[in-house]
C-alpha atoms as a PDB file:
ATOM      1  CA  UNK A   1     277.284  42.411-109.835  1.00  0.00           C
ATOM      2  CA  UNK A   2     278.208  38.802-108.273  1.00  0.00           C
ATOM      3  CA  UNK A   3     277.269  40.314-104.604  1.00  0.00           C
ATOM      4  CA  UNK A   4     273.358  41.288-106.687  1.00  0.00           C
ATOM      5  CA  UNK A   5     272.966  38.239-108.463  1.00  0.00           C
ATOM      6  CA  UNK A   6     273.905  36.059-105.490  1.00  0.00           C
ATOM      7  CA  UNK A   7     271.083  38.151-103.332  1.00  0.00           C
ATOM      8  CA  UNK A   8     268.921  37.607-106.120  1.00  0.00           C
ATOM      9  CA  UNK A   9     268.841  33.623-106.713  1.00  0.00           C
ATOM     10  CA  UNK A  10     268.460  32.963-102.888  1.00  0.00           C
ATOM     11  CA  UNK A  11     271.721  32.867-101.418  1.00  0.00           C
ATOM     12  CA  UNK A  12     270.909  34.582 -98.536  1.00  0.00           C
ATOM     13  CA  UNK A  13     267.869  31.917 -97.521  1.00  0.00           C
ATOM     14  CA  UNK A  14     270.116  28.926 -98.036  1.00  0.00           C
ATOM     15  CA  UNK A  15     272.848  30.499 -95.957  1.00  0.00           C
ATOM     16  CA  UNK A  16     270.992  31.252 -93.651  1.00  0.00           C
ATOM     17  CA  UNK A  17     268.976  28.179 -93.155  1.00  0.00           C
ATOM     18  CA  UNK A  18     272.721  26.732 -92.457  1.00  0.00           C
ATOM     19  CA  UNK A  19     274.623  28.885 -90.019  1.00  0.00           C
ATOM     20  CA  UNK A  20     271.837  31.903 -89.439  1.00  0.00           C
ATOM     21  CA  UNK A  21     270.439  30.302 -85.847  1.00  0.00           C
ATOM     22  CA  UNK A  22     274.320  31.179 -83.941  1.00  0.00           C
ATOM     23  CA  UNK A  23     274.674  34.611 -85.920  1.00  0.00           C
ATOM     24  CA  UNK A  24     271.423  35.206 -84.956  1.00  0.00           C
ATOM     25  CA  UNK A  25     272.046  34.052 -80.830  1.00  0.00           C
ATOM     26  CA  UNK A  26     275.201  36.591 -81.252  1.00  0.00           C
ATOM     27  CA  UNK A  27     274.143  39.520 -82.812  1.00  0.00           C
ATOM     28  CA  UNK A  28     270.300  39.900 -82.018  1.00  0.00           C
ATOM     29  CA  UNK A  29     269.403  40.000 -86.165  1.00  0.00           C
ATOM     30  CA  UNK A  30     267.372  37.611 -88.184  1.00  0.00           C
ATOM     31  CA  UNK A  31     269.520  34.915 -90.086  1.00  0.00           C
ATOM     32  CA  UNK A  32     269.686  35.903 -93.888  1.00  0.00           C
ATOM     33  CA  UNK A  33     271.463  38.997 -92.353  1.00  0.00           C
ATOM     34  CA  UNK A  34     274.443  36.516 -91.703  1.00  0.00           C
ATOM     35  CA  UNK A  35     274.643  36.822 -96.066  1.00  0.00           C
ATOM     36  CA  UNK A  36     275.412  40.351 -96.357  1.00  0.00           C
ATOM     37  CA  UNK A  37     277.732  40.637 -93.546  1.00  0.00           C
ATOM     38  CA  UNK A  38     280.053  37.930 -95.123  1.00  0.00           C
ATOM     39  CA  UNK A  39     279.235  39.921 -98.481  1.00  0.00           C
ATOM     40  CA  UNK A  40     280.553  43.032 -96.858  1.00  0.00           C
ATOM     41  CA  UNK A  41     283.790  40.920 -95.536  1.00  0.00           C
ATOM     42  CA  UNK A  42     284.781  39.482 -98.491  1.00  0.00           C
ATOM     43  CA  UNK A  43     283.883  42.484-101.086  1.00  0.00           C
ATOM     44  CA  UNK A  44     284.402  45.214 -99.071  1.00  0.00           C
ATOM     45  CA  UNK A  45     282.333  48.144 -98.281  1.00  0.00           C
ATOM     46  CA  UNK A  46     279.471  49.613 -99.459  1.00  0.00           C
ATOM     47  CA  UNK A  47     278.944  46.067-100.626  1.00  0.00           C
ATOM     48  CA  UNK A  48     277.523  44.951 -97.559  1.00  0.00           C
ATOM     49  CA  UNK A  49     275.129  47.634 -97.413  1.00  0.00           C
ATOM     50  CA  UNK A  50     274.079  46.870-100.995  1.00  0.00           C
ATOM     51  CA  UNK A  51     273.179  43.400 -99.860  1.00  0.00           C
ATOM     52  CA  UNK A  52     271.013  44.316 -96.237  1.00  0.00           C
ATOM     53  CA  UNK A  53     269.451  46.851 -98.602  1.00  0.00           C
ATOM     54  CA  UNK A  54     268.465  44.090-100.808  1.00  0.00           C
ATOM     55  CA  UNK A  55     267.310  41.733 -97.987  1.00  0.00           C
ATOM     56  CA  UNK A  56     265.344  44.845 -96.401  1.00  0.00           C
ATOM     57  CA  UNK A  57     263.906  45.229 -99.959  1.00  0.00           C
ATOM     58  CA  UNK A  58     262.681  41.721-100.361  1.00  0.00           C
ATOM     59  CA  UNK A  59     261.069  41.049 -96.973  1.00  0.00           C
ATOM     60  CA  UNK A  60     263.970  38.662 -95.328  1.00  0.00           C
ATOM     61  CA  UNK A  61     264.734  40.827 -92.512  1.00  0.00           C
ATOM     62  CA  UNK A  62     262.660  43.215 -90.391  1.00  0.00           C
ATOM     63  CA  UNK A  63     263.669  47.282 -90.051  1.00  0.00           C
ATOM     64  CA  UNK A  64     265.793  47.024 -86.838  1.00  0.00           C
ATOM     65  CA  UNK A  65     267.575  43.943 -88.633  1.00  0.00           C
ATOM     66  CA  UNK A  66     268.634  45.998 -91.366  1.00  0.00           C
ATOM     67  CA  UNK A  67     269.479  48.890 -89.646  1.00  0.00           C
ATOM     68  CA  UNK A  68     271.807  46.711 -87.542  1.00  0.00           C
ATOM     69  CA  UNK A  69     273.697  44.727 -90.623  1.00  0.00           C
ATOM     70  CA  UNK A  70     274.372  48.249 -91.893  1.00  0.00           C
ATOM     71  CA  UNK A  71     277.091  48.019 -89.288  1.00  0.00           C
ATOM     72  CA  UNK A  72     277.791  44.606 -88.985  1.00  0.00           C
ATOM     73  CA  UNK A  73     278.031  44.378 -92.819  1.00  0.00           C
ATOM     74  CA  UNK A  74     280.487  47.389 -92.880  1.00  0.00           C
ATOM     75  CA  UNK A  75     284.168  46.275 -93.909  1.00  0.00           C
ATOM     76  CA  UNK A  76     287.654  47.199 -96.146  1.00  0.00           C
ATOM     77  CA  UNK A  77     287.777  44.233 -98.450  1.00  0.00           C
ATOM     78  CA  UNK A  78     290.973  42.016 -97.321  1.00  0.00           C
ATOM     79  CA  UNK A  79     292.305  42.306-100.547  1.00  0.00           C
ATOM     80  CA  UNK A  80     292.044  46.331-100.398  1.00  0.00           C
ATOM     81  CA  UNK A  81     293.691  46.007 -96.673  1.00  0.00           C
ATOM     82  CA  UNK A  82     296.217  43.492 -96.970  1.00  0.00           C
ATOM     83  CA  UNK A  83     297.766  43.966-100.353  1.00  0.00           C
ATOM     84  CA  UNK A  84     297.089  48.002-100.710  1.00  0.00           C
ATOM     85  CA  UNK A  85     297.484  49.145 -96.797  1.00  0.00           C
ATOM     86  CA  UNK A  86     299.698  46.755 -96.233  1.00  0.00           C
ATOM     87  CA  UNK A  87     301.588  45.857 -98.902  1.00  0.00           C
ATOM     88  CA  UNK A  88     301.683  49.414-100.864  1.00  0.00           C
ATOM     89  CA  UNK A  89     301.839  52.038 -98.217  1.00  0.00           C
ATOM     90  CA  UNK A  90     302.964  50.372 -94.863  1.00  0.00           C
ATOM     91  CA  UNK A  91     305.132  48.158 -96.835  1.00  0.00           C
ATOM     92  CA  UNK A  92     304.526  44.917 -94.821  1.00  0.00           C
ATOM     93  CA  UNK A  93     301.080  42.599 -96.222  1.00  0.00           C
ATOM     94  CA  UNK A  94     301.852  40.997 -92.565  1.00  0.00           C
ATOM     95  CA  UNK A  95     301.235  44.742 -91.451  1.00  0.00           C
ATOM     96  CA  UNK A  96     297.751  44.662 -93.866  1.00  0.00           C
ATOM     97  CA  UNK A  97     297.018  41.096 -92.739  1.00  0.00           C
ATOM     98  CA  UNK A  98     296.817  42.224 -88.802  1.00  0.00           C
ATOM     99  CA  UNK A  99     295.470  44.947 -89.899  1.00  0.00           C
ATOM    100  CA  UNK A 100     292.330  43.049 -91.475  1.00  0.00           C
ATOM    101  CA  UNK A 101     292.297  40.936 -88.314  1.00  0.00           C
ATOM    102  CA  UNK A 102     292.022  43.583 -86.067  1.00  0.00           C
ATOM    103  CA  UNK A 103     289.304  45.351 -88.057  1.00  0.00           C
ATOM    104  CA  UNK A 104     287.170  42.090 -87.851  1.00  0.00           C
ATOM    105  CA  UNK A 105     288.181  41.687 -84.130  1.00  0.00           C
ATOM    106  CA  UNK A 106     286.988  45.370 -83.318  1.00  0.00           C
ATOM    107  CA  UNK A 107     283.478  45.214 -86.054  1.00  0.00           C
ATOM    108  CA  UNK A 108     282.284  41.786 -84.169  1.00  0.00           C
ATOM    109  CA  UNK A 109     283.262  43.289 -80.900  1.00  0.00           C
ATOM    110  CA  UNK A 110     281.278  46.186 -81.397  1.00  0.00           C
ATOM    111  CA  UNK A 111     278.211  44.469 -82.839  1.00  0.00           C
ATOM    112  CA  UNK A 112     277.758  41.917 -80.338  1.00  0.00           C
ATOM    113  CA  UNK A 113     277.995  44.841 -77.632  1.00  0.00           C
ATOM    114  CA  UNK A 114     275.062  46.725 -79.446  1.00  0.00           C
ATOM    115  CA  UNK A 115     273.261  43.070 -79.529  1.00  0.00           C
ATOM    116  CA  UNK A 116     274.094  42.990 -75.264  1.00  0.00           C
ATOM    117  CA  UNK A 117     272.423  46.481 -74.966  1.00  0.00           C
ATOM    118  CA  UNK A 118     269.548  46.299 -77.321  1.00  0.00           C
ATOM    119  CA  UNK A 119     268.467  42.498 -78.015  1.00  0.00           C
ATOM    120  CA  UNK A 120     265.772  42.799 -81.389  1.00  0.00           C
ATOM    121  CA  UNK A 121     263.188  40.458 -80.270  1.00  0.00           C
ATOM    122  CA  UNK A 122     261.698  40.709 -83.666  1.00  0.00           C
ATOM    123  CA  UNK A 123     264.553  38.911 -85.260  1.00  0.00           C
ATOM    124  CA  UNK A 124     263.326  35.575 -86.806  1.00  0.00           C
ATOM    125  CA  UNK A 125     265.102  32.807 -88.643  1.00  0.00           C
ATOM    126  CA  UNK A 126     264.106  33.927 -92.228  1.00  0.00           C
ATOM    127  CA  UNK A 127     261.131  35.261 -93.623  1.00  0.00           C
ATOM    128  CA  UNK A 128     259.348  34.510 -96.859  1.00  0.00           C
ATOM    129  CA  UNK A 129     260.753  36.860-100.127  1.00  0.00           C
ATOM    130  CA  UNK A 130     258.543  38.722-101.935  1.00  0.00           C
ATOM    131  CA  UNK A 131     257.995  38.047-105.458  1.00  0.00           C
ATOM    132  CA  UNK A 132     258.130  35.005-107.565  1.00  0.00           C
ATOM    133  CA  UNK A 133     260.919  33.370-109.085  1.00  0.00           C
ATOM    134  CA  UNK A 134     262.828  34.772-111.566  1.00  0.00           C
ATOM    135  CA  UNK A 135     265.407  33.656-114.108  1.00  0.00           C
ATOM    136  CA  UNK A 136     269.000  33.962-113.480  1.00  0.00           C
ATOM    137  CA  UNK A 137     268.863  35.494-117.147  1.00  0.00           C
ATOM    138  CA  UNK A 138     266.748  38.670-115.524  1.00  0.00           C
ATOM    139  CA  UNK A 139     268.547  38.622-112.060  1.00  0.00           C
ATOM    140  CA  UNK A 140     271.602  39.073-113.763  1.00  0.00           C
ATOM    141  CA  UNK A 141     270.567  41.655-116.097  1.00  0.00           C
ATOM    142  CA  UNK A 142     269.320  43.508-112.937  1.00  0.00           C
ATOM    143  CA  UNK A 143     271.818  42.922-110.897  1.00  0.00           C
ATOM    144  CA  UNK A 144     274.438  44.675-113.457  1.00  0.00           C
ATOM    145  CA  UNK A 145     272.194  47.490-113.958  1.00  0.00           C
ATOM    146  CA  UNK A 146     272.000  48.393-109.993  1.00  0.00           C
ATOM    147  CA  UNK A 147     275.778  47.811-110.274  1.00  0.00           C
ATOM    148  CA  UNK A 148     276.271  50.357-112.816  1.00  0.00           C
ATOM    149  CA  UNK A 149     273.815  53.076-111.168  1.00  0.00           C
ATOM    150  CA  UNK A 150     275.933  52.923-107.981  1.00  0.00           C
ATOM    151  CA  UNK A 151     279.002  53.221-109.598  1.00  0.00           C
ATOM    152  CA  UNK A 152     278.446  56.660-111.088  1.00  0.00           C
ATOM    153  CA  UNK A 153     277.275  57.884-107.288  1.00  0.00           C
ATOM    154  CA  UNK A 154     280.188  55.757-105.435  1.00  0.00           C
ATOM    155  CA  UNK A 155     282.898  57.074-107.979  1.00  0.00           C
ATOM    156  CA  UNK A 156     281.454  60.334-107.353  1.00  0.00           C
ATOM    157  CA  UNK A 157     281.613  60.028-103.584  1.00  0.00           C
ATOM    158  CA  UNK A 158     285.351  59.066-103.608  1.00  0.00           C
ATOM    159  CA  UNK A 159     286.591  61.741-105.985  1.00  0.00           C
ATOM    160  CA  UNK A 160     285.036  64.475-104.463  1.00  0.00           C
ATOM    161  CA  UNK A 161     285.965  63.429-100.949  1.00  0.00           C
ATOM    162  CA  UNK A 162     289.555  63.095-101.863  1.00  0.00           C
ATOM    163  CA  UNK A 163     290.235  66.390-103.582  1.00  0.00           C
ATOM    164  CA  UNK A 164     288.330  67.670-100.053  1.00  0.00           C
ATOM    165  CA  UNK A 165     290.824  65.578 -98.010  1.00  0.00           C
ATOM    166  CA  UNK A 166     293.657  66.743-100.590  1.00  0.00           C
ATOM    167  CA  UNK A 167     292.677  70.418 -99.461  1.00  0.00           C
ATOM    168  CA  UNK A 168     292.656  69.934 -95.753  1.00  0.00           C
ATOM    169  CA  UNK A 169     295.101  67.888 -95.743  1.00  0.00           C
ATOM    170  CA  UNK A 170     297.359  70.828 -97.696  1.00  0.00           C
ATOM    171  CA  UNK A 171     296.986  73.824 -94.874  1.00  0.00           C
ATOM    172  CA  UNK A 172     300.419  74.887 -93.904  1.00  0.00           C
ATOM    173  CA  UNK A 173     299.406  75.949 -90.505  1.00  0.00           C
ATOM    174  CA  UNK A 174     298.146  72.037 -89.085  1.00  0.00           C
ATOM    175  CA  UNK A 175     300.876  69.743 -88.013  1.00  0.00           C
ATOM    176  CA  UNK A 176     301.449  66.463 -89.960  1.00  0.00           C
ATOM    177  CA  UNK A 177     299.214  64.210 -87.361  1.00  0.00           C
ATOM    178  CA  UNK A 178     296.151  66.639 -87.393  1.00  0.00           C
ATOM    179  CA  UNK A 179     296.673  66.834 -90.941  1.00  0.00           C
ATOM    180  CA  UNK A 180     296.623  62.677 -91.439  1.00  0.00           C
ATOM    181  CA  UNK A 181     293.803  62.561 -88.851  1.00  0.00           C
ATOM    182  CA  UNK A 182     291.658  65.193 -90.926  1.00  0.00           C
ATOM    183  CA  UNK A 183     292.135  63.388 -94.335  1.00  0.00           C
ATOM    184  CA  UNK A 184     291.195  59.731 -92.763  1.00  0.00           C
ATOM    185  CA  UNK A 185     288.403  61.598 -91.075  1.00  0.00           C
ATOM    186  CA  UNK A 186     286.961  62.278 -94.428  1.00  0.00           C
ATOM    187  CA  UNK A 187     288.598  59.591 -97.426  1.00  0.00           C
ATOM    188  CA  UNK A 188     290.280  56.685 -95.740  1.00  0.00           C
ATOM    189  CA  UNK A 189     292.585  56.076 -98.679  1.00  0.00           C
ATOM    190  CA  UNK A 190     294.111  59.234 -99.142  1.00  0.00           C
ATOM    191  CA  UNK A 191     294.763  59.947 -95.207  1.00  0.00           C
ATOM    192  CA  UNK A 192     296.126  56.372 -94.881  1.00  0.00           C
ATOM    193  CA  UNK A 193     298.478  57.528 -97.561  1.00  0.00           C
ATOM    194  CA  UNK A 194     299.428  60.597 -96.227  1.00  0.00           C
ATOM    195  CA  UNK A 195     299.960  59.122 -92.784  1.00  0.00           C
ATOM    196  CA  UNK A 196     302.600  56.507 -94.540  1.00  0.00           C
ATOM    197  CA  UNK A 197     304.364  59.239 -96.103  1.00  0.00           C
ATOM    198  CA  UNK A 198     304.781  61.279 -93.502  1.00  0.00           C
ATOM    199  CA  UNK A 199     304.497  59.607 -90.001  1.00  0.00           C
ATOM    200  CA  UNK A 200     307.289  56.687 -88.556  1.00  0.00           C
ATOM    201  CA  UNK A 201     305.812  53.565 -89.889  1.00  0.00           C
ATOM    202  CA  UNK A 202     304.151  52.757 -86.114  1.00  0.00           C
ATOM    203  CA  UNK A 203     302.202  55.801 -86.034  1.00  0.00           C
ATOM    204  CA  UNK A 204     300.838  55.289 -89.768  1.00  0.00           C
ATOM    205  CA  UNK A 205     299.768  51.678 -88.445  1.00  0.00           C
ATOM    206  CA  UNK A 206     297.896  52.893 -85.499  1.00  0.00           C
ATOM    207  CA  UNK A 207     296.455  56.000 -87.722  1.00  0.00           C
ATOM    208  CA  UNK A 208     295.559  53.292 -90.480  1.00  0.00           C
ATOM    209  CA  UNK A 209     293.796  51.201 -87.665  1.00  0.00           C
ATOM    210  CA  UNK A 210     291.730  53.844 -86.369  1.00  0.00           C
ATOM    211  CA  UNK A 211     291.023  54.982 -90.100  1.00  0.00           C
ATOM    212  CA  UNK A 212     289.754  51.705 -91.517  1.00  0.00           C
ATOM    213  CA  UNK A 213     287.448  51.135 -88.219  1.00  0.00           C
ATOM    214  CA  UNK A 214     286.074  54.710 -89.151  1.00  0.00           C
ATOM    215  CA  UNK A 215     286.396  53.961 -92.429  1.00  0.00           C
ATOM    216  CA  UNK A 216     285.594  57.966 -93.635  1.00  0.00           C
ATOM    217  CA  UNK A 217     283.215  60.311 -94.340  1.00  0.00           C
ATOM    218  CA  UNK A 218     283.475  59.354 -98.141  1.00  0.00           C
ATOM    219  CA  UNK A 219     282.126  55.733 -97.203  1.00  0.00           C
ATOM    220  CA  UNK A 220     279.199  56.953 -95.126  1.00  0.00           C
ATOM    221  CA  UNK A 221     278.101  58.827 -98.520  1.00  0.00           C
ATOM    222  CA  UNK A 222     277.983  55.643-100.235  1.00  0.00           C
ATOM    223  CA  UNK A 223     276.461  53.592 -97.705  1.00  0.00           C
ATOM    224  CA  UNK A 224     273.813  56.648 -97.329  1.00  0.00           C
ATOM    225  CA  UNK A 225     273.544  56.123-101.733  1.00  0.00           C
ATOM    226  CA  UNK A 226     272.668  52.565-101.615  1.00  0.00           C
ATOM    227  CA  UNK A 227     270.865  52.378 -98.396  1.00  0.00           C
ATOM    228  CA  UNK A 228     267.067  51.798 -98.204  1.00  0.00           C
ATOM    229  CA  UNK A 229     266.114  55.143 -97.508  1.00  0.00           C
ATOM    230  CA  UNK A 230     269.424  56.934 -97.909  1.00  0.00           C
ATOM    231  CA  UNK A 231     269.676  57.881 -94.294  1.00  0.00           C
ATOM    232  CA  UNK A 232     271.902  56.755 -91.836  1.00  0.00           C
ATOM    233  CA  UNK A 233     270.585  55.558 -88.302  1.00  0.00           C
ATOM    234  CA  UNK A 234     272.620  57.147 -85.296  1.00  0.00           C
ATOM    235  CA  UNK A 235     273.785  53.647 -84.181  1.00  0.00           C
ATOM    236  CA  UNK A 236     275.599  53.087 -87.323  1.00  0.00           C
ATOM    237  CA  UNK A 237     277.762  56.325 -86.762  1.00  0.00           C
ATOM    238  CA  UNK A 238     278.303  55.698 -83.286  1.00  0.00           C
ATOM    239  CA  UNK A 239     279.182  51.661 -83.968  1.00  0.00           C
ATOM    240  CA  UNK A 240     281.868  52.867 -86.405  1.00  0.00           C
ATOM    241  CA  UNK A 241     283.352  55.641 -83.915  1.00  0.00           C
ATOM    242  CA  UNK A 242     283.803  52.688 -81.602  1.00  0.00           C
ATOM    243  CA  UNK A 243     284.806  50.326 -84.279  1.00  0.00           C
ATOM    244  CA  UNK A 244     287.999  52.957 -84.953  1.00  0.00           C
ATOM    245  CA  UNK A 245     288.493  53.621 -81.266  1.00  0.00           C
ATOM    246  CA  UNK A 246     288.790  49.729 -80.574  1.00  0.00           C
ATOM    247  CA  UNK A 247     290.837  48.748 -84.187  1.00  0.00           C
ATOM    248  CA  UNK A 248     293.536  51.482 -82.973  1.00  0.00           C
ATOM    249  CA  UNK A 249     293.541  50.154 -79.314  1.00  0.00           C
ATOM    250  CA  UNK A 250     294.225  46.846 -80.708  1.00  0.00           C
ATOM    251  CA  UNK A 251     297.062  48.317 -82.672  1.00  0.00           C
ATOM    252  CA  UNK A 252     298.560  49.847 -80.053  1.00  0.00           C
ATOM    253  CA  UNK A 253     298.101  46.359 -78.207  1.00  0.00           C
ATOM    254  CA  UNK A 254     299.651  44.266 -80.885  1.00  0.00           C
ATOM    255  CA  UNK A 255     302.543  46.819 -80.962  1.00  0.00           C
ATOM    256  CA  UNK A 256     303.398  46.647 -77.095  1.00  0.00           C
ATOM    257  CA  UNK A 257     303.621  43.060 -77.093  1.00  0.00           C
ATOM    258  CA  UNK A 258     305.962  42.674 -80.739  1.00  0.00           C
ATOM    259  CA  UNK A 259     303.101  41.033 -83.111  1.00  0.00           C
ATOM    260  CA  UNK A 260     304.602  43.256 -85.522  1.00  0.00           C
END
């Protein structure tokens, strides 16, 4: 509800008019974008998407811009890392913490390659919202009513996909790692938890790396729910498939050298 109203009463034109130029040197997208990926960074994901939906919506950033924050904007809230990753299955918040850290490392990483290979030329500073003013009286009366229509669908999304992890993740005949690898693949908080309760706590950390860089199968759904035209473009799949592959290989970095 915060992350709608906030879209709503223009917080994505005046942050953008103060650090959008540099995001938008970095990542190739216009500046309000720089609004919904810290959205997506502080309140986790599909929050992010919610917001470059909302931009897209509202005339502040072109097609190719909002296609791109889908990625950029795609992150597990620090609280959700830290304290439940961390602190309740890994047993170690300093475990969550690098965790988060990585995650961030590996997201920027991978969006300012896709900015190298593909520059947006249409990317502006901001454009000019459509629509008049409004109230904050009627932006926050819409902004909880979006809020509770993705709820139902988000909710949805996670149960389902973590009975369907629960059942793959039950066959006798896998071993434990395919088993943790096939139940992150599809709900990132159920295979994170079966990888901490059944692998040595390194191989859970790398597995929960690679996990929340994917970030599962169940969070694609959502994004898809609350996107603009509740499709997916190829770039986002493939930018999170090299967001996990770089989140673990910075795991496996920060084991070799003892951050952890």
């Amino acid at each position: 509800v915060l992350s709608g109203l906030l879209m709503k009463l223009g917080f994505a034109e005046w942050l953008g008019k103060r650090i959008g130029r540099p995001f938008r040197a970095l990542f190739g997208v216009s500046d309000c974008c720089v609004a919904a990926v810290l959205t997506g960074l502080l309140c986790g994901f599909p929050t992010g998407a919610v917001a470059a939906a909302s931009l897209y919506r509202r005339g502040l950033c072109g097609e190719e811009d909002y296609r791109r924050t889908l990625l950029l904007s795609s992150f597990a809230a620090p609280g959700f890392v830290i304290a439940g990753v961390g602190g309740g299955l890994l047993g170690s918040t300093r475990r969550g913490l690098l965790l988060f850290l990585l995650q961030l490392s590996a997201s920027l990483a991978v969006g300012l390659l896709f900015s190298l290979f593909k520059r947006n030329e249409a990317a502006g500073d901001y454009l000019t919202p459509t629509g008049g003013e409004r109230s904050p009286l009627i932006c926050l009366s819409q902004a909880i009513r979006e809020a509770a229509d993705g709820i139902v669908g988000i909710c949805g999304s996670v149960i389902f996909f973590s009975v369907f992890s629960g059942l793959v993740s039950s066959l006798p005949f896998l071993p434990p790692v395919l088993r943790c690898l096939l139940a992150s693949f599809f709900e990132l908080t159920s295979g994170m938890a079966l990888s901490a309760s059944t692998l040595s706590p390194d191989a859970a950390f790398l597995l929960s790396a690679a996990a929340i860089g994917w970030a599962g199968v169940s969070v694609h759904a959502q994004t898809a729910l609350v996107s603009e035209d509740g499709r997916l473009p190829a770039s986002y799949l493939l930018g999170k498939a090299l967001t996990s592959l770089l989140t673990a290989f910075f795991a496996l970095l920060s084991l070799k050298i003892g951050l952890i």
